[in-house]
C-alpha atoms as a PDB file:
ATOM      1  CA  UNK A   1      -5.625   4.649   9.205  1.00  0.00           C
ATOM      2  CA  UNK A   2      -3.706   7.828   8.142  1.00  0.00           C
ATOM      3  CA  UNK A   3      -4.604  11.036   8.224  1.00  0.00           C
ATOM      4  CA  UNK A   4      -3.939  13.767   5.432  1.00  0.00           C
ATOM      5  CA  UNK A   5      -0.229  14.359   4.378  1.00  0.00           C
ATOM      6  CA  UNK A   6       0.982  17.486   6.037  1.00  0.00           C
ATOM      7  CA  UNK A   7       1.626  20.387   3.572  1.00  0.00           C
ATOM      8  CA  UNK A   8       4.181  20.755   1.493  1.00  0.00           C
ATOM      9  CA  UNK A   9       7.359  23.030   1.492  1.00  0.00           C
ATOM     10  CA  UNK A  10       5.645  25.142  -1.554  1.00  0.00           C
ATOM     11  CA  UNK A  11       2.120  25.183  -0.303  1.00  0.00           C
ATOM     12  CA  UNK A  12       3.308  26.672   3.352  1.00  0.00           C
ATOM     13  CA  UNK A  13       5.531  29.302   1.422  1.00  0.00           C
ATOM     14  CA  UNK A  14       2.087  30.047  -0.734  1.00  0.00           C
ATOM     15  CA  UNK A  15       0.375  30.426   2.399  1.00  0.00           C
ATOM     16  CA  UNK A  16       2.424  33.120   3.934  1.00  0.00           C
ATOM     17  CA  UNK A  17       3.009  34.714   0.388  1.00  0.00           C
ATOM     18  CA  UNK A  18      -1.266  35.244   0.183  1.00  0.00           C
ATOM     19  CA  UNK A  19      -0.923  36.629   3.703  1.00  0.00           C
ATOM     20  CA  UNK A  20       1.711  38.822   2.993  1.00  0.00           C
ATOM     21  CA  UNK A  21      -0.004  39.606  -0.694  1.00  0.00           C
ATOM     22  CA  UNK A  22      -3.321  40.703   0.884  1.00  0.00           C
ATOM     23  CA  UNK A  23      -1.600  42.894   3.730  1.00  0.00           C
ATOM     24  CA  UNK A  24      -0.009  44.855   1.065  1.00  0.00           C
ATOM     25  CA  UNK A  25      -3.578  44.955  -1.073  1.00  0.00           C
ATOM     26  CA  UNK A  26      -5.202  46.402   1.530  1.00  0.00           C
ATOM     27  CA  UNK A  27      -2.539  48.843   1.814  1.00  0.00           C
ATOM     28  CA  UNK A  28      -3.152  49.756  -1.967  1.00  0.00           C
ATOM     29  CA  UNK A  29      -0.181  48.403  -3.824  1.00  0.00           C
ATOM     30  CA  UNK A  30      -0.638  45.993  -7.145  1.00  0.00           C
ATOM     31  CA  UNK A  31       0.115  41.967  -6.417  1.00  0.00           C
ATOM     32  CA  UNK A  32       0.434  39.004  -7.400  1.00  0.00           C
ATOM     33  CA  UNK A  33       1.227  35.666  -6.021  1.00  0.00           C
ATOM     34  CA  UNK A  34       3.225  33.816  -8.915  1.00  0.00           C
ATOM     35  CA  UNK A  35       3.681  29.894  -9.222  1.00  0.00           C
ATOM     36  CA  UNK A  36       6.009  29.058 -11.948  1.00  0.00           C
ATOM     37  CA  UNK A  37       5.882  25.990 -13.526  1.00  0.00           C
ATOM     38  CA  UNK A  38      10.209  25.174 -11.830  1.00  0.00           C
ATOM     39  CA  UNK A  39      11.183  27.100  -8.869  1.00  0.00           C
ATOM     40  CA  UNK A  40       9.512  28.559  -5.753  1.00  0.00           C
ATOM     41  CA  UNK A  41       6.565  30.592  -5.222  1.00  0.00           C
ATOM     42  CA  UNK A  42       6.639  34.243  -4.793  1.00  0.00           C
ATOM     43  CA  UNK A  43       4.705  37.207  -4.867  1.00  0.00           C
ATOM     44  CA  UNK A  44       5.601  40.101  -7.210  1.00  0.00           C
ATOM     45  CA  UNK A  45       4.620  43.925  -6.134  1.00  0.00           C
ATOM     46  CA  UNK A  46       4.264  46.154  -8.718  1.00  0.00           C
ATOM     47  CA  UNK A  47       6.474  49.270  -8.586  1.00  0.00           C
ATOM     48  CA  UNK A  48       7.864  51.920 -10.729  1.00  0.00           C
ATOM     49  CA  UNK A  49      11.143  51.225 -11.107  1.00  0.00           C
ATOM     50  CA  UNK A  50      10.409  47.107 -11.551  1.00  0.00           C
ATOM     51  CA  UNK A  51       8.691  44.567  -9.495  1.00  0.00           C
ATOM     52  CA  UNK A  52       9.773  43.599  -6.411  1.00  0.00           C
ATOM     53  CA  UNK A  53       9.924  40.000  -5.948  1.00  0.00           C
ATOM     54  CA  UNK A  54       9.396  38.590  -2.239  1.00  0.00           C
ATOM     55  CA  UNK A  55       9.992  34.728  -1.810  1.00  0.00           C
ATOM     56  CA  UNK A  56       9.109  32.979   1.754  1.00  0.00           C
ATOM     57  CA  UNK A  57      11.888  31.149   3.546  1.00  0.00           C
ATOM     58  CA  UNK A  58      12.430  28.753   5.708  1.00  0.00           C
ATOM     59  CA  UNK A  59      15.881  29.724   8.192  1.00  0.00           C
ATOM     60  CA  UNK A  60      16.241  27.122  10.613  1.00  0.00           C
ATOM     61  CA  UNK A  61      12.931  26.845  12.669  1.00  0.00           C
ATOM     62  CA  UNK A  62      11.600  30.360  11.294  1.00  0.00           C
ATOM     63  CA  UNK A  63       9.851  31.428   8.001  1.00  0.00           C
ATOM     64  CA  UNK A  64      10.892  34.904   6.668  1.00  0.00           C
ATOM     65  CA  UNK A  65      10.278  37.077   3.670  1.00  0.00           C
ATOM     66  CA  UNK A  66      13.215  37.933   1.438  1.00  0.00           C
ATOM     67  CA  UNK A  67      13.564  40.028  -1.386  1.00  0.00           C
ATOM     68  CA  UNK A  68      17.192  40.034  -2.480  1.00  0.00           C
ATOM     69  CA  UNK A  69      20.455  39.495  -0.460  1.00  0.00           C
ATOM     70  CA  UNK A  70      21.538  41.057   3.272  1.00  0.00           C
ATOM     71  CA  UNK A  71      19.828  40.866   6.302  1.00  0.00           C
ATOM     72  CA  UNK A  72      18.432  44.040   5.848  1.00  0.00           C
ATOM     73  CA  UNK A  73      16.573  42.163   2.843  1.00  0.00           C
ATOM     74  CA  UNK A  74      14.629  39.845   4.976  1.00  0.00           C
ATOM     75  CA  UNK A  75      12.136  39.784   7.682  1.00  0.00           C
ATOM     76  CA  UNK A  76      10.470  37.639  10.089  1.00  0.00           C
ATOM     77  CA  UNK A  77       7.161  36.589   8.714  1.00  0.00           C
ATOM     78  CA  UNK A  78       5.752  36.342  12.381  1.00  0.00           C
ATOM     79  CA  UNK A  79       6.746  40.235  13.035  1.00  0.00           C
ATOM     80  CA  UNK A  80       3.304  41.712  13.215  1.00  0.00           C
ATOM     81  CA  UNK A  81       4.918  44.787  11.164  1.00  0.00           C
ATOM     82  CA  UNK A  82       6.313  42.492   8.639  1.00  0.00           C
ATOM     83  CA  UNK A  83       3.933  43.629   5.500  1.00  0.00           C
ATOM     84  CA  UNK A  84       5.175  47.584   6.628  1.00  0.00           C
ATOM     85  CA  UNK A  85       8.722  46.498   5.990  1.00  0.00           C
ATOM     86  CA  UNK A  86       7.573  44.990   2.668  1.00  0.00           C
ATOM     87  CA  UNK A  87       5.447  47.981   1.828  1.00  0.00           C
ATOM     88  CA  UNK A  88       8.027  50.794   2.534  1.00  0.00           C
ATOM     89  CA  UNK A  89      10.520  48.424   0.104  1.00  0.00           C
ATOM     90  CA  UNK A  90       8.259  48.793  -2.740  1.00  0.00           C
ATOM     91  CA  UNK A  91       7.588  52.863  -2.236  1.00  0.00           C
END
């Protein structure tokens, strides 16, 4: 007997995206969580200037949230301040 396949790569980086997307609705800012049809997940905050696009990665044995490149583009998604980060991105 087998039990249910674990989760895939896309379905864990959806899961942290809705966490991440509902932190920053409560906070008041416009998002969405997009799944396109080829390519990875990621949640788009709406901004003046542009969304901001935020994609969940997996470094090693730790997920983070990106949104470009540098490490000053990226934190840990386990940071308890990691949606604050996001937040003060998209001001």
């Amino acid at each position: 007997m087998t039990g249910p396949a674990p989760p895939s790569l896309e379905q864990v980086q959806f899961f942290h995206l809705t966490r991440l997307a509902w932190a920053l609705k409560v906070r008041g800012l416009a998002v969405s969580v997009q799944l396109p049809r080829r390519g990875e997940p990621c949640l788009s905050v709406r901004r003046e200037s542009g969304p901001l696009l935020v994609r969940a990665a997996l470094h090693g044995q730790r997920w983070v949230f990106t949104w470009g490149r540098g490490r000053s583009r990226c934190v840990d998604e386990r940071d308890e301040s990691a949606f604050e980060r996001v937040w003060e991105v998209a001001q």
